[in-house]
Protein backbone atom coordinates (compact mmCIF):
# COMPACT_ATOMS: atom_id res chain seq x y z
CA UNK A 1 20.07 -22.04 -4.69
CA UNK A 2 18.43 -23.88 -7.34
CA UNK A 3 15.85 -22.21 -9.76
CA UNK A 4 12.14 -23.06 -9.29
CA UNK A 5 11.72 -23.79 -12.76
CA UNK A 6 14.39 -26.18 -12.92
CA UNK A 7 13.01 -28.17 -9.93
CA UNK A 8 9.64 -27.89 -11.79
CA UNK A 9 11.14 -29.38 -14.83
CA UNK A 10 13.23 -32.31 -13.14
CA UNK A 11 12.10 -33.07 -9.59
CA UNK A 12 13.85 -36.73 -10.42
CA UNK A 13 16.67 -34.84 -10.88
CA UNK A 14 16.59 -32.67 -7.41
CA UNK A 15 15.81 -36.14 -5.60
CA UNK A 16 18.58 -38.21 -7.09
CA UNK A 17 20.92 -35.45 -6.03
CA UNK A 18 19.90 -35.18 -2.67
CA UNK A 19 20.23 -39.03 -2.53
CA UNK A 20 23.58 -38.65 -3.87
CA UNK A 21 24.61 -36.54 -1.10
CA UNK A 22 23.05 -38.53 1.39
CA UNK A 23 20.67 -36.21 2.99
CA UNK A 24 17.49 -38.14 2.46
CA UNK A 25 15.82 -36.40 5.01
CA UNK A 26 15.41 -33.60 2.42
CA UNK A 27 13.69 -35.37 -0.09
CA UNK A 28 9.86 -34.39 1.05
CA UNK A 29 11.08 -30.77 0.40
CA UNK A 30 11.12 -30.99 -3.21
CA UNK A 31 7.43 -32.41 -2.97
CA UNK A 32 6.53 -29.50 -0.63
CA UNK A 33 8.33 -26.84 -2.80
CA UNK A 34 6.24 -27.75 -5.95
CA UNK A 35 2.60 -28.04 -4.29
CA UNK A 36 3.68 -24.44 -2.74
CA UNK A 37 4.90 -23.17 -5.98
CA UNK A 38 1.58 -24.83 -7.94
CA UNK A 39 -0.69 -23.12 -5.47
CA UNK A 40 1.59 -19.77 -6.08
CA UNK A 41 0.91 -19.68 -9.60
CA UNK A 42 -2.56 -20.01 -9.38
CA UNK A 43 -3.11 -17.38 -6.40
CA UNK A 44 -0.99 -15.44 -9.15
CA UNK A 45 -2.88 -16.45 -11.81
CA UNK A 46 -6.61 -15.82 -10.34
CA UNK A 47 -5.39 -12.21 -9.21
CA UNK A 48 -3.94 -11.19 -12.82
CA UNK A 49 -7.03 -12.20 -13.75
CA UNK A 50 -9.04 -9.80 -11.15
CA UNK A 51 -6.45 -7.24 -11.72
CA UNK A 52 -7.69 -7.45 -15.76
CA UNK A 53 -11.38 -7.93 -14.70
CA UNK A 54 -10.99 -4.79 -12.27
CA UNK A 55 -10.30 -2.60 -15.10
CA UNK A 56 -12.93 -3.81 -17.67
CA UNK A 57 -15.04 -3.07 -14.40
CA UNK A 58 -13.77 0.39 -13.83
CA UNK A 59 -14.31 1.95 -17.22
CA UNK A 60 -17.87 0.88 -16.65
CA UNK A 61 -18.41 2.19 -13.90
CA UNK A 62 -17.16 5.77 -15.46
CA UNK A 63 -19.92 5.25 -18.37
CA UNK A 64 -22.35 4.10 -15.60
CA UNK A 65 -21.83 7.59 -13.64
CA UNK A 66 -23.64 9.28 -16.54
CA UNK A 67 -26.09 6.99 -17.16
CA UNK A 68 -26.72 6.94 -13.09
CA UNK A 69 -29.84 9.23 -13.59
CA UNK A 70 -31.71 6.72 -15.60
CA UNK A 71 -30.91 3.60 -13.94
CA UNK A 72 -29.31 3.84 -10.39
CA UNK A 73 -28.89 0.04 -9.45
CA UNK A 74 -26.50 -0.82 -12.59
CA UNK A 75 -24.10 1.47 -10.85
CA UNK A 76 -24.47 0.53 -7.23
CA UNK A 77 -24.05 -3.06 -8.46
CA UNK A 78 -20.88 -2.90 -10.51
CA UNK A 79 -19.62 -0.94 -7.23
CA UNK A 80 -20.04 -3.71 -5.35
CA UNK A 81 -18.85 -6.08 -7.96
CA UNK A 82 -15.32 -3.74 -7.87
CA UNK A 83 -15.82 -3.90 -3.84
CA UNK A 84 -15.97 -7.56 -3.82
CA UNK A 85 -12.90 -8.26 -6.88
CA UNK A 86 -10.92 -5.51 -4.50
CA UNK A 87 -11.39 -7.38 -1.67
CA UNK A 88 -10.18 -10.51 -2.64
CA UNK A 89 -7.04 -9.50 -4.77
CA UNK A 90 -5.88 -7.98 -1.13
CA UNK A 91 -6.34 -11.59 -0.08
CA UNK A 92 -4.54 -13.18 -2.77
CA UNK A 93 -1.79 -10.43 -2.92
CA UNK A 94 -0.81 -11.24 0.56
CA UNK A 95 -1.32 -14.98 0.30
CA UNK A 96 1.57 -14.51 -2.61
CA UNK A 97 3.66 -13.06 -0.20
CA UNK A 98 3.83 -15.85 2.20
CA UNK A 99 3.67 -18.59 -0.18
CA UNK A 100 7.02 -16.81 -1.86
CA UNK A 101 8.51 -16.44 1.59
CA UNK A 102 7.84 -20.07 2.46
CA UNK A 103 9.27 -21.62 -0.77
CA UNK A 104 12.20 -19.37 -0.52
CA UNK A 105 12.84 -20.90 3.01
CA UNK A 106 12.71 -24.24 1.27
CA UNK A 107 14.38 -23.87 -1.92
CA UNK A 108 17.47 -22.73 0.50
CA UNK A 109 17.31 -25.90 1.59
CA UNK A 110 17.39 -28.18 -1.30
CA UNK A 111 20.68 -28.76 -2.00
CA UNK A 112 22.54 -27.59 -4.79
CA UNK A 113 23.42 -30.18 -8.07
CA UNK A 114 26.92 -32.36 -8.16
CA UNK A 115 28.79 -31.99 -10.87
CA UNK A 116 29.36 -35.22 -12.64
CA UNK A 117 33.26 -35.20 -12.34
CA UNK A 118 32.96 -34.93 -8.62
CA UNK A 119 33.29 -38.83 -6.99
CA UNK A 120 29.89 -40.00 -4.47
CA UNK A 121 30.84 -40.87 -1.12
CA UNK A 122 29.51 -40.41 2.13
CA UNK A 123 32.99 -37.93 3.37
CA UNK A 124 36.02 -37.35 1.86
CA UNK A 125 37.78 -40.61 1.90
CA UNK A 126 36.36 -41.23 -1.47
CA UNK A 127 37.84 -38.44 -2.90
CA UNK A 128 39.86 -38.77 -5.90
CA UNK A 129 43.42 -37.00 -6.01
CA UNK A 130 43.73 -35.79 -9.68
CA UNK A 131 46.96 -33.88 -9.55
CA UNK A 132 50.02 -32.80 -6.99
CA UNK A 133 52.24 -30.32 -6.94
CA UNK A 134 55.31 -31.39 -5.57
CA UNK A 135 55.78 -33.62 -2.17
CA UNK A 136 54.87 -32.38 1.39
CA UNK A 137 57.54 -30.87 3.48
CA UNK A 138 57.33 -31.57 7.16
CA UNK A 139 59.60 -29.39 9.53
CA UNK A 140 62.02 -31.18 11.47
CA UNK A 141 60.47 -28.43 14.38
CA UNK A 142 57.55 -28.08 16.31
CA UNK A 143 55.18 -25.52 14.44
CA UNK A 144 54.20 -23.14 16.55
CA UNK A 145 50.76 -21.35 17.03
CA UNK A 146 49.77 -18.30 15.66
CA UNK A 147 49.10 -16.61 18.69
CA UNK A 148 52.57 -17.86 19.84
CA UNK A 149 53.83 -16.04 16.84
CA UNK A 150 52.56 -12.97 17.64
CA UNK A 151 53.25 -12.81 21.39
CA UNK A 152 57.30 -13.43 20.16
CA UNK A 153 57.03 -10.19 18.64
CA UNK A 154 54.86 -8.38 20.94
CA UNK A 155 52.62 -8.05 18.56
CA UNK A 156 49.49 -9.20 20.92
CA UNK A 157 49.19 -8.86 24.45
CA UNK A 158 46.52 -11.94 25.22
CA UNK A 159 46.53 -11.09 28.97
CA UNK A 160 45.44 -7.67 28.17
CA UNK A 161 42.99 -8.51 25.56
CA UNK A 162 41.58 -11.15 28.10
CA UNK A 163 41.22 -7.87 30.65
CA UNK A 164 39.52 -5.48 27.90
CA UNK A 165 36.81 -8.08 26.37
CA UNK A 166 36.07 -9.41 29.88
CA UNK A 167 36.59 -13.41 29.09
């Protein structure tokens, strides 16, 4: 799997490869990843900055407690301020959660990068050969099959087998 930042940093790149390997039906998933990953940074983003807010709020609130005598409302009101930044880092806490699992899902999808040595086709036919080891022997016998193998030596009894597993 590719990294997110390197998709962030050369989306041209990402698409040209998956043209390369000619799965062009996976080119809107590089879009999709990045709008996914640019609304993930800025859920992230917004609840750092709650988290920080949260706890310039809460050490008021402990100087507010003894000043409550004098002047009630201050302290009801950062309460509800702390309430209120609470609720909504829940919100964005679990909104990260499914925007990672989504562009997970995707980047799993994207394609991984060619190297540059390897040739572009659509199957293997373009392949290059770039070294062999020797020439291929072909028996002058008919090979048999591995289960045939094994059955010569009573090493497998299919018909059994067949009996135990029930196909």
């Amino acid at each position: 799997m590719l990294d997110i930042k390197f998709i962030r940093e050369n989306p041209d790149a990402v698409r040209e490869n998956i043209k390369k390997k000619f799965q062009d039906a996976k080119l809107p998933l590089v879009d999709q990843v990045l709008a996914l990953d640019e609304e993930n940074r800025a859920a992230v983003s917004e609840a750092n900055e709650l988290r920080a807010n949260r706890n310039a709020l809460s050490k008021q609130v402990g100087m507010l407690m003894g000043q409550a005598k004098k002047d009630p409302s201050k302290l009801e009101e950062a309460e509800a301020q702390v309430k209120a930044n609470a609720d909504r880092l829940a919100e964005l806490e679990s909104k990260e959660t499914e925007l990672a699992q989504q562009i997970r899902h995707i980047m799993l999808q994207i394609p991984n990068i060619i190297d540059p040595s390897v040739p572009i086709g659509p199957d293997d036919s373009c392949n290059v050969e770039v070294q062999r080891f020797g020439e291929p022997v072909v028996p002058d016998f008919e090979i048999p099959y591995h289960t045939q193998i094994m059955e010569s030596f009573d090493g497998i009894d299919m018909d059994a087998a067949g009996r135990v597993s029930g196909a």
